[in-house]
C-alpha atoms as a PDB file:
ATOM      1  CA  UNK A   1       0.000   0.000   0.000  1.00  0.00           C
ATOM      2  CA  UNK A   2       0.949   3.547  -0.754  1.00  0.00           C
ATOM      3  CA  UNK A   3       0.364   6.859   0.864  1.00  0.00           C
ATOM      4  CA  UNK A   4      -0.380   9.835  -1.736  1.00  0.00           C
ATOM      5  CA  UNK A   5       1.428  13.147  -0.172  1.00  0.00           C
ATOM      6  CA  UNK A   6      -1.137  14.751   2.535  1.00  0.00           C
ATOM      7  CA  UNK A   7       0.253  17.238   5.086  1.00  0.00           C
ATOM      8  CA  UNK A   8       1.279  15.691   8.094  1.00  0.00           C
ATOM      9  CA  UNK A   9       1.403  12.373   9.840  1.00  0.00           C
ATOM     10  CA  UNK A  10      -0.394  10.778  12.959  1.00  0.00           C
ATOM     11  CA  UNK A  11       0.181  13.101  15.793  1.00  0.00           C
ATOM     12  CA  UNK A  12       3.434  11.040  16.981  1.00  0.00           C
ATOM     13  CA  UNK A  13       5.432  11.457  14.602  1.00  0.00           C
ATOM     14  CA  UNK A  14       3.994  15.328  13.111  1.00  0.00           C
ATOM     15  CA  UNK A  15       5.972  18.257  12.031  1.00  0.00           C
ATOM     16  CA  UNK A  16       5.075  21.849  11.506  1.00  0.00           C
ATOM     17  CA  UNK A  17       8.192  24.307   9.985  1.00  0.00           C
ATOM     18  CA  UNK A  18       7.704  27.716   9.894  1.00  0.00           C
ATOM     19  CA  UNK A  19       7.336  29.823   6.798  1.00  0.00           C
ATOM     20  CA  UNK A  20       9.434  32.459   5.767  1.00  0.00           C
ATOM     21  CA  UNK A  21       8.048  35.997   7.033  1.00  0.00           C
ATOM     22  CA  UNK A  22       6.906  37.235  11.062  1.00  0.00           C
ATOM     23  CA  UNK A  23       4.209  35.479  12.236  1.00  0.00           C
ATOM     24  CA  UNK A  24       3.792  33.062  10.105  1.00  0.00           C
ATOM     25  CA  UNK A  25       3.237  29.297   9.987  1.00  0.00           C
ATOM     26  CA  UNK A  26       3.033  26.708   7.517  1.00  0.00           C
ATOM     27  CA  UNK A  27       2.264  23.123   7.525  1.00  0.00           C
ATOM     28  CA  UNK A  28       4.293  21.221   4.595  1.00  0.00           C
ATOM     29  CA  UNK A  29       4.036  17.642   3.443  1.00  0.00           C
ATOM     30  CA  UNK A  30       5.521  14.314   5.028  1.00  0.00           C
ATOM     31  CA  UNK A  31       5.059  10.492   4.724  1.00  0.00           C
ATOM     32  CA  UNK A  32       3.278   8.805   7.588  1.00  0.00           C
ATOM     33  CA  UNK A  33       3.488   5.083   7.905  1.00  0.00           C
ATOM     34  CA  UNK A  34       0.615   2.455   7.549  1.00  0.00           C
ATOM     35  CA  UNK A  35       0.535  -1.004   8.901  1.00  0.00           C
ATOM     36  CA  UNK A  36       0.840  -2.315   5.482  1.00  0.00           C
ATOM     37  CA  UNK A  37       3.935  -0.304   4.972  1.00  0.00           C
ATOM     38  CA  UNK A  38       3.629   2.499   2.689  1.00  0.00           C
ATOM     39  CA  UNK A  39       5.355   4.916  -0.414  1.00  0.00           C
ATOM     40  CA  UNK A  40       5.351   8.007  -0.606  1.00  0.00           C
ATOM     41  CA  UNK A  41       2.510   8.824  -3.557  1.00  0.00           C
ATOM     42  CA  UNK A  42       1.338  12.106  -5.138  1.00  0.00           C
ATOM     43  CA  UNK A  43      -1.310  14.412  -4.853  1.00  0.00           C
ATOM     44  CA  UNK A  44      -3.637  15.544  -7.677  1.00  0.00           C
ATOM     45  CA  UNK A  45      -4.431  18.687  -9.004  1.00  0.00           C
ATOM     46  CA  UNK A  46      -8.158  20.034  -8.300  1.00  0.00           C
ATOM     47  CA  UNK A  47      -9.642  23.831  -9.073  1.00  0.00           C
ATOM     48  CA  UNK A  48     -10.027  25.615  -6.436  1.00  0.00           C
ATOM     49  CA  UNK A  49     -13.746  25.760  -4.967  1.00  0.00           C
ATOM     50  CA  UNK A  50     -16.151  28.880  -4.206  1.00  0.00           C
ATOM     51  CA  UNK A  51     -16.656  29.166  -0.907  1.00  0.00           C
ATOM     52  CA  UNK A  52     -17.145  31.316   1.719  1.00  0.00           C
ATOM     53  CA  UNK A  53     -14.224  33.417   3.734  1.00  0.00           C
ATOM     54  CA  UNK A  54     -15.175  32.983   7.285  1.00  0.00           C
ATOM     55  CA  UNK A  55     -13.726  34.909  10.431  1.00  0.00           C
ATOM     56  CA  UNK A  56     -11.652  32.914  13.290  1.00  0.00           C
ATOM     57  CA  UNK A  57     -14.520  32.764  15.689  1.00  0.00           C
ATOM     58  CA  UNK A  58     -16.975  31.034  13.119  1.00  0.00           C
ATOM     59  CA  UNK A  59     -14.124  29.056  11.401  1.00  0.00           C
ATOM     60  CA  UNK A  60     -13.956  27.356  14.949  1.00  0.00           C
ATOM     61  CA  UNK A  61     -17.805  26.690  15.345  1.00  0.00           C
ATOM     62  CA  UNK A  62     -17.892  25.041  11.577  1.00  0.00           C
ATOM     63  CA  UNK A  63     -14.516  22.538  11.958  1.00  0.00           C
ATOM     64  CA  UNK A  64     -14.699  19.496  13.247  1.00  0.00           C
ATOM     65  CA  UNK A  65     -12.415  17.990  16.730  1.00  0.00           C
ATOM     66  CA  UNK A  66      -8.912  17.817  14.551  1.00  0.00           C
ATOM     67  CA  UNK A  67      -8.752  13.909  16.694  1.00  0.00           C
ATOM     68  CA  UNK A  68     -10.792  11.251  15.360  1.00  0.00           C
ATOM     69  CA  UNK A  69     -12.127   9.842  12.326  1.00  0.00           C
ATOM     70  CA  UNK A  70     -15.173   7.631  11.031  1.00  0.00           C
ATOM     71  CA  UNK A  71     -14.014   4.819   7.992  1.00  0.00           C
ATOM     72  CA  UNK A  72     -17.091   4.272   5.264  1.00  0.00           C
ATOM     73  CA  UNK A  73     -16.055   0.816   3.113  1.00  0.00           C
ATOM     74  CA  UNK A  74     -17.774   0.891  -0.235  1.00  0.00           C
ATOM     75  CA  UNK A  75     -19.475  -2.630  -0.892  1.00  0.00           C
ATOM     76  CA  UNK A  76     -17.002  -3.686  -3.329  1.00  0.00           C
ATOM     77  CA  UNK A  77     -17.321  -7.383  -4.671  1.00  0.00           C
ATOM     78  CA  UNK A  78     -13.892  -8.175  -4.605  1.00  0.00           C
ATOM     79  CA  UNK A  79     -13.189  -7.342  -0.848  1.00  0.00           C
ATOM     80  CA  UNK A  80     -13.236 -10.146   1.857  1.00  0.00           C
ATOM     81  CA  UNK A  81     -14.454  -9.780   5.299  1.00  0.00           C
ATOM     82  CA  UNK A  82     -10.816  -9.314   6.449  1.00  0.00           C
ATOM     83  CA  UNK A  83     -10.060  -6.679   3.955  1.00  0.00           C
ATOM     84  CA  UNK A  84     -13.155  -4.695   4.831  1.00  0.00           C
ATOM     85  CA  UNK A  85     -11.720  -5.139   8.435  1.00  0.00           C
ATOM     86  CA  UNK A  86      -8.339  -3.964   7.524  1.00  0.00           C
ATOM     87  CA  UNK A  87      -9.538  -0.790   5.565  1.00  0.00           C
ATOM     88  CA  UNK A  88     -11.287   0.259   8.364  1.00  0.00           C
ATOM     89  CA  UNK A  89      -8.279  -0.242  11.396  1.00  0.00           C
ATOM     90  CA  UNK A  90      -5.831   1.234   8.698  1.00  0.00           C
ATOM     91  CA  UNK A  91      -8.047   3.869   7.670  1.00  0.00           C
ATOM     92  CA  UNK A  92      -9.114   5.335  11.258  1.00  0.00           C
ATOM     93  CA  UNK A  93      -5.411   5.838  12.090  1.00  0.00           C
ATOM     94  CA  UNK A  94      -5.189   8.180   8.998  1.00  0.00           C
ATOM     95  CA  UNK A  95      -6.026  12.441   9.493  1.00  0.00           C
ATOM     96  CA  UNK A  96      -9.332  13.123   8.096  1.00  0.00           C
ATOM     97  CA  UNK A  97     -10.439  13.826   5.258  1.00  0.00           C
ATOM     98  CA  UNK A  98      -8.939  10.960   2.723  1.00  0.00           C
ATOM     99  CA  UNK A  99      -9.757   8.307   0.562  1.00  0.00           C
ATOM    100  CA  UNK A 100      -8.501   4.470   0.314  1.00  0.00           C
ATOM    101  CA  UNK A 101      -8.151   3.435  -3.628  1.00  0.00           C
ATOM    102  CA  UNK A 102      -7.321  -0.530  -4.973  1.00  0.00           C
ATOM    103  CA  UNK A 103      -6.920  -2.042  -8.317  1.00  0.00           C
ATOM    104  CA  UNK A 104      -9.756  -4.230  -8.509  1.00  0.00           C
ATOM    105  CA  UNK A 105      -7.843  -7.328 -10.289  1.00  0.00           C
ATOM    106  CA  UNK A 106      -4.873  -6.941  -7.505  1.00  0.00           C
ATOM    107  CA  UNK A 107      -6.698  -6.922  -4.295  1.00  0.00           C
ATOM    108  CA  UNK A 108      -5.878  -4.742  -1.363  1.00  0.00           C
ATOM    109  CA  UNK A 109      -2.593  -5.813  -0.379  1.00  0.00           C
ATOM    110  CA  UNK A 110      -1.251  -4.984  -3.588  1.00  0.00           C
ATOM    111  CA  UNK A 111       1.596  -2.179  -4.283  1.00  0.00           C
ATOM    112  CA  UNK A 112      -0.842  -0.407  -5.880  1.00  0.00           C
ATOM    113  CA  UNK A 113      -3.552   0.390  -3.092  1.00  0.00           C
ATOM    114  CA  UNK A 114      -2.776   3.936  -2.025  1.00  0.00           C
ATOM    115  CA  UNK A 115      -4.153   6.116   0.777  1.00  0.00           C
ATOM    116  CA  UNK A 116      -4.448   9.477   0.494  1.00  0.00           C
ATOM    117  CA  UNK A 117      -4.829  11.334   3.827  1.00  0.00           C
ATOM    118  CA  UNK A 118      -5.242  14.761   5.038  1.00  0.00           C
ATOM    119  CA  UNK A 119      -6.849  16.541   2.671  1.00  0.00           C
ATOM    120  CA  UNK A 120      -9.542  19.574   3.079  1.00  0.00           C
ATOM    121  CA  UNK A 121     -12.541  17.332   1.477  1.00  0.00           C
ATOM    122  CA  UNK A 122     -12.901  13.671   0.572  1.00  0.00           C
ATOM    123  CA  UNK A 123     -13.064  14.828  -2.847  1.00  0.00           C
ATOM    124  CA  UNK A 124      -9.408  16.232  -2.916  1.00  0.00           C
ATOM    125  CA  UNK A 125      -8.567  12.699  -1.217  1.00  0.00           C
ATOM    126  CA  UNK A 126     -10.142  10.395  -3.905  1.00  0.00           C
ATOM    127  CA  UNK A 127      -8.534  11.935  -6.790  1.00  0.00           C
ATOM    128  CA  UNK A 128      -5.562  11.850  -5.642  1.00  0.00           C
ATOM    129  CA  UNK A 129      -5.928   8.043  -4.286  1.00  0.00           C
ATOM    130  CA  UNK A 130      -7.369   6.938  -8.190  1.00  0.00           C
ATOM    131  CA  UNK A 131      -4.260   8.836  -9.623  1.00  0.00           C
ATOM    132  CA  UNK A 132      -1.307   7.282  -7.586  1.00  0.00           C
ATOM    133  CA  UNK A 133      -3.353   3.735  -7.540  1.00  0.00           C
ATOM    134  CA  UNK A 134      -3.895   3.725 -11.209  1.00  0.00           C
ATOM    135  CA  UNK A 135      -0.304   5.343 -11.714  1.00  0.00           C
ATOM    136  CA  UNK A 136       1.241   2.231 -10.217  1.00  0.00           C
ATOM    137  CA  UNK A 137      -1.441  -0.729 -11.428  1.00  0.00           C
ATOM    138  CA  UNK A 138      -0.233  -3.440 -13.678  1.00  0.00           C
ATOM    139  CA  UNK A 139      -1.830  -1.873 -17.325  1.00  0.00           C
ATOM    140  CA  UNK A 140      -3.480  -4.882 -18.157  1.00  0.00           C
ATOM    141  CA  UNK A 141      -5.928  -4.678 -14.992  1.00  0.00           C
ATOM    142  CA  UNK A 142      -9.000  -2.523 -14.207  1.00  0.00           C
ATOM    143  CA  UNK A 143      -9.166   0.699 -13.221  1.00  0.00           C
ATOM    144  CA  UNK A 144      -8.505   1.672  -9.402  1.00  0.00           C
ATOM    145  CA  UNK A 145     -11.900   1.869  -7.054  1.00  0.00           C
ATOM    146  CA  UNK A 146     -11.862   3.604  -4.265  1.00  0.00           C
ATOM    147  CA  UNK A 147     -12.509   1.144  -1.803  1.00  0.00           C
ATOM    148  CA  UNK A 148     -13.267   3.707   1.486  1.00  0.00           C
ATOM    149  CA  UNK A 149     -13.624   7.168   2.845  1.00  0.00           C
ATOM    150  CA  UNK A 150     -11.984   9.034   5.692  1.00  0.00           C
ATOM    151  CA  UNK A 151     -14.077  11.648   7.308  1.00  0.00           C
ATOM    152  CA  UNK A 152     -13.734  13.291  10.728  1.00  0.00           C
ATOM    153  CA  UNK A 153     -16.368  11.139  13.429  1.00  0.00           C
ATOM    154  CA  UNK A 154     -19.943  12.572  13.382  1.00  0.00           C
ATOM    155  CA  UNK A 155     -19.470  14.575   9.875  1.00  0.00           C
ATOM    156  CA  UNK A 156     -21.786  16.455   7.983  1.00  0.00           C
ATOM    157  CA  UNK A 157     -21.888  19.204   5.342  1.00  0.00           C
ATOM    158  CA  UNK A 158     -20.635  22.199   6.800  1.00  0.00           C
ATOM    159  CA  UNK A 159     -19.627  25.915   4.573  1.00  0.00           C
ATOM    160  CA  UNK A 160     -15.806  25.411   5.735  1.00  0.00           C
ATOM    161  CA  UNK A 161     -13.910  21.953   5.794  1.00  0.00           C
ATOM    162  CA  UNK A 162     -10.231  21.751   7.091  1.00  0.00           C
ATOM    163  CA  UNK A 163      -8.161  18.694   6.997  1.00  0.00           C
ATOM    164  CA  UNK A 164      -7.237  17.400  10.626  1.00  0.00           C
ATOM    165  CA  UNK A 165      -4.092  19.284  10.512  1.00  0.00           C
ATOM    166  CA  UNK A 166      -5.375  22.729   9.206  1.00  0.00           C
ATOM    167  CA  UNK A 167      -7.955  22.511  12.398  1.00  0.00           C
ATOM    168  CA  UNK A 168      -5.162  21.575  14.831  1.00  0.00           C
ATOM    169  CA  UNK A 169      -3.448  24.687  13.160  1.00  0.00           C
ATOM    170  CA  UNK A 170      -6.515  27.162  13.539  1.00  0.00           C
ATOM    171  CA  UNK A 171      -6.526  26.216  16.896  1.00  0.00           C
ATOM    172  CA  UNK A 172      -2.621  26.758  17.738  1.00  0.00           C
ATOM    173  CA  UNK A 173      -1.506  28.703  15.205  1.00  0.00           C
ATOM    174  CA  UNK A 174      -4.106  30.980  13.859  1.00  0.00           C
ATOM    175  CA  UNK A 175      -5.280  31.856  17.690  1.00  0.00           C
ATOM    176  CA  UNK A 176      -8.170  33.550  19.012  1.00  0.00           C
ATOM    177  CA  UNK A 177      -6.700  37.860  18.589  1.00  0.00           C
ATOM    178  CA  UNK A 178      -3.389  39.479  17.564  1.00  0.00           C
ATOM    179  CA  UNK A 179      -4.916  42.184  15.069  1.00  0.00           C
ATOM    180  CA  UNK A 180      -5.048  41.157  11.204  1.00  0.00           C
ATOM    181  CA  UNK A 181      -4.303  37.481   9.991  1.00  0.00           C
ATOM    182  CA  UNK A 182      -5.261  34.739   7.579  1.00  0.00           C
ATOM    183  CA  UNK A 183      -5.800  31.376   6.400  1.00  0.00           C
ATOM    184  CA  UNK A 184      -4.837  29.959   3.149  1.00  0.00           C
ATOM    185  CA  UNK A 185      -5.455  26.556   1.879  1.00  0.00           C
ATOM    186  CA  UNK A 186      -4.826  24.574  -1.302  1.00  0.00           C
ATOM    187  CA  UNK A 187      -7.558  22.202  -1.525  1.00  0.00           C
ATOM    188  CA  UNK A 188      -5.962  20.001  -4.393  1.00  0.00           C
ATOM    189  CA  UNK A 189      -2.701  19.328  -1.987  1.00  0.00           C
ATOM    190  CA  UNK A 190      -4.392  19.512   1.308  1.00  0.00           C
ATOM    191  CA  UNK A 191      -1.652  22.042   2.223  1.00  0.00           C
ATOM    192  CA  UNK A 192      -2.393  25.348   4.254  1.00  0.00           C
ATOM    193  CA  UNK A 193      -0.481  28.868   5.919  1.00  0.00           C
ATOM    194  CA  UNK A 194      -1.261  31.269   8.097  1.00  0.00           C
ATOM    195  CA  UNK A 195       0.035  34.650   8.414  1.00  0.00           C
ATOM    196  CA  UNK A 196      -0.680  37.762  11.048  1.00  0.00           C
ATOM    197  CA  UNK A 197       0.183  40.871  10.537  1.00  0.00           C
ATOM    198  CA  UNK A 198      -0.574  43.844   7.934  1.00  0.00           C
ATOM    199  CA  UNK A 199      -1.271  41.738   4.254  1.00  0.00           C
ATOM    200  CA  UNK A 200      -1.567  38.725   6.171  1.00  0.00           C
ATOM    201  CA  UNK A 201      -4.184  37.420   3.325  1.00  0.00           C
ATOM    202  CA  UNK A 202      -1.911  38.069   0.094  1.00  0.00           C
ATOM    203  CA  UNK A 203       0.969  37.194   2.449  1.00  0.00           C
ATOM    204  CA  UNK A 204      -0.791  33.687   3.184  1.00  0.00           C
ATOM    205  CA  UNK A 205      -1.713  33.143  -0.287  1.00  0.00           C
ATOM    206  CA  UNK A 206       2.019  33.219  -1.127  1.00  0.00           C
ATOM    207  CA  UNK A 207       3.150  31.470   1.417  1.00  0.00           C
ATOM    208  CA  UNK A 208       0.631  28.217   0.749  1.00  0.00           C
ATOM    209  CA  UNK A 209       1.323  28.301  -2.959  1.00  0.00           C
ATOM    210  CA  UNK A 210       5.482  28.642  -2.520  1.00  0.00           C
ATOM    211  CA  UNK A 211       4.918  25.691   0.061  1.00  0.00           C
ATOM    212  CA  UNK A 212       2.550  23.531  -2.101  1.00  0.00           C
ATOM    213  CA  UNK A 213       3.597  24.435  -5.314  1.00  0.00           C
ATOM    214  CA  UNK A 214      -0.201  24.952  -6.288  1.00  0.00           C
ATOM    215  CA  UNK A 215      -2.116  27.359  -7.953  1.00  0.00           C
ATOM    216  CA  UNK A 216      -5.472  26.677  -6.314  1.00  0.00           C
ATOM    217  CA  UNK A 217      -4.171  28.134  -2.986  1.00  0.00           C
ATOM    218  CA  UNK A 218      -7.459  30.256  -1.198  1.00  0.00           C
ATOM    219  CA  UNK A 219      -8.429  32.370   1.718  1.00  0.00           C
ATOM    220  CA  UNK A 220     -10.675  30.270   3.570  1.00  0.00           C
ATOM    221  CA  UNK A 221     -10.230  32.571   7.130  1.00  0.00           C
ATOM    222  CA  UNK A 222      -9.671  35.836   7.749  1.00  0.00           C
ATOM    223  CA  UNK A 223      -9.767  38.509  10.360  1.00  0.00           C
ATOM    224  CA  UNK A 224      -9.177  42.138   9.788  1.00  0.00           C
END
C-alpha cells in the first residue's frame, strides 16, 4: 500500500516548519506510515472551490475535533471480510479527510492500493488516491476503485472543511486575537499557511502556494 502526499502524519510522529516571514506558519508535506507499509505517492491537481471566507470565531464553530475519524467501506465485490476489516483499522489511524483506492484485479494488499490522507474534502482525497493507484497498477488490470472514505467522526456538510491538521493549526496557530491574519489553503494538496500581521491574506496566499507548489491556494479565514 501507498500513501499519496497529505500534510502531516499521525500526531506522533507530526511536524510543523515555519514559513518564511513574522508570524507566520506553515504546515508542509511528510510520509506517515501504515501497517501495510507504505510509499510516498502524489497528490492531484483540483480547481479551487467557491466558498465562503469565514472569520476565526466562526471558522472554529464550523470545523470538526482535529482527533478522530469515522471509515465508510464501499461494498465492493472483490473485498473479503478481512479486507473490509483492515480498511477500516488502517483507515481510522489516517487524518481526516482521505480516501482508500485498490486495483480491482490486484486486491488490497497490492503495491498499488494507495491512501491518500489529510486533505480539506474527501473529494481532494479520492482523486488523488485513483491517480497514484492507477499510476502504479499493472496496465493490463482494471481501473482503481476507491474502496473507502476518511471523514472526521460525526461529519456532515458544513460551509468550511479543514483537513485534521489545518484545524489543529486554527486552533494553535491561527489563535483567538493578535490584530489582522489569515488562512490559506490549497484544496488540491491539502496544504495550508497562516500569516498575522498587515497583508496577512496576500501574504498567506504566497506562502501556501510557494509551500505547495499549487495554484489553487485560497483564503478560507480571515480577520481584519
Amino acid at each position: 500500500m501507498q500513501l499519496s502526499n497529505g500534510p502531516a502524519e499521525p500526531k506522533a510522529n507530526r511536524k510543523t516548519r515555519a514559513a518564511a516571514g513574522p508570524g507566520s506558519a506553515l504546515t508542509r508535506g511528510v510520509g506517515l506510515g501504515l501497517a501495510l507499509g507504505l510509499a510516498l505517492g502524489l497528490g492531484a491537481a483540483l480547481a479551487a472551490s467557491a466558498a465562503p471566507v469565514v472569520d476565526g470565531k466562526g471558522a472554529r464553530k464550523l470545523v470538526f475535533k482535529p482527533d478522530g475519524a469515522e471509515v465508510a467501506v464501499v461494498d465492493l465485490p472483490f473485498l473479503s471480510e478481512a479486507d473490509r476489516k483492515t480498511l477500516v483499522v488502517v483507515g481510522a489511524q489516517q487524518p481526516y479527510y482521505g480516501a482508500i483506492a485498490v486495483a480491482p484485479t490486484e486486491g488490497l494488499r497490492s503495491r498499488a492500493t494507495l491512501a491518500a490522507a489529510n486533505y480539506h474534502d474527501v473529494d481532494a482525497a479520492r482523486v488523488a488516491a485513483l491517480r497514484g493507484c492507477d499510476a502504479a497498477r499493472k496496465p493490463e488490470g482494471a481501473p482503481c476503485v476507491i474502496a473507502a472514505e476518511i471523514r472526521p467522526k460525526g461529519w456532515e456538510p458544513r460551509a468550511l472543511q479543514l483537513s485534521a491538521d489545518a484545524t489543529d493549526g486554527l486552533r494553535s496557530e491561527y489563535g483567538r486575537r493578535g490584530g489582522p491574519r489569515a488562512m490559506a489553503i490549497s484544496p488540491s494538496t491539502g496544504r495550508w499557511a497562516v500569516i498575522k500581521g498587515q497583508g496577512a491574506a496576500s501574504r498567506a496566499l504566497e506562502a501556501c502556494a510557494d509551500q505547495s507548489g499549487a495554484t489553487d491556494c485560497r483564503i478560507a479565514v480571515e480577520d481584519r
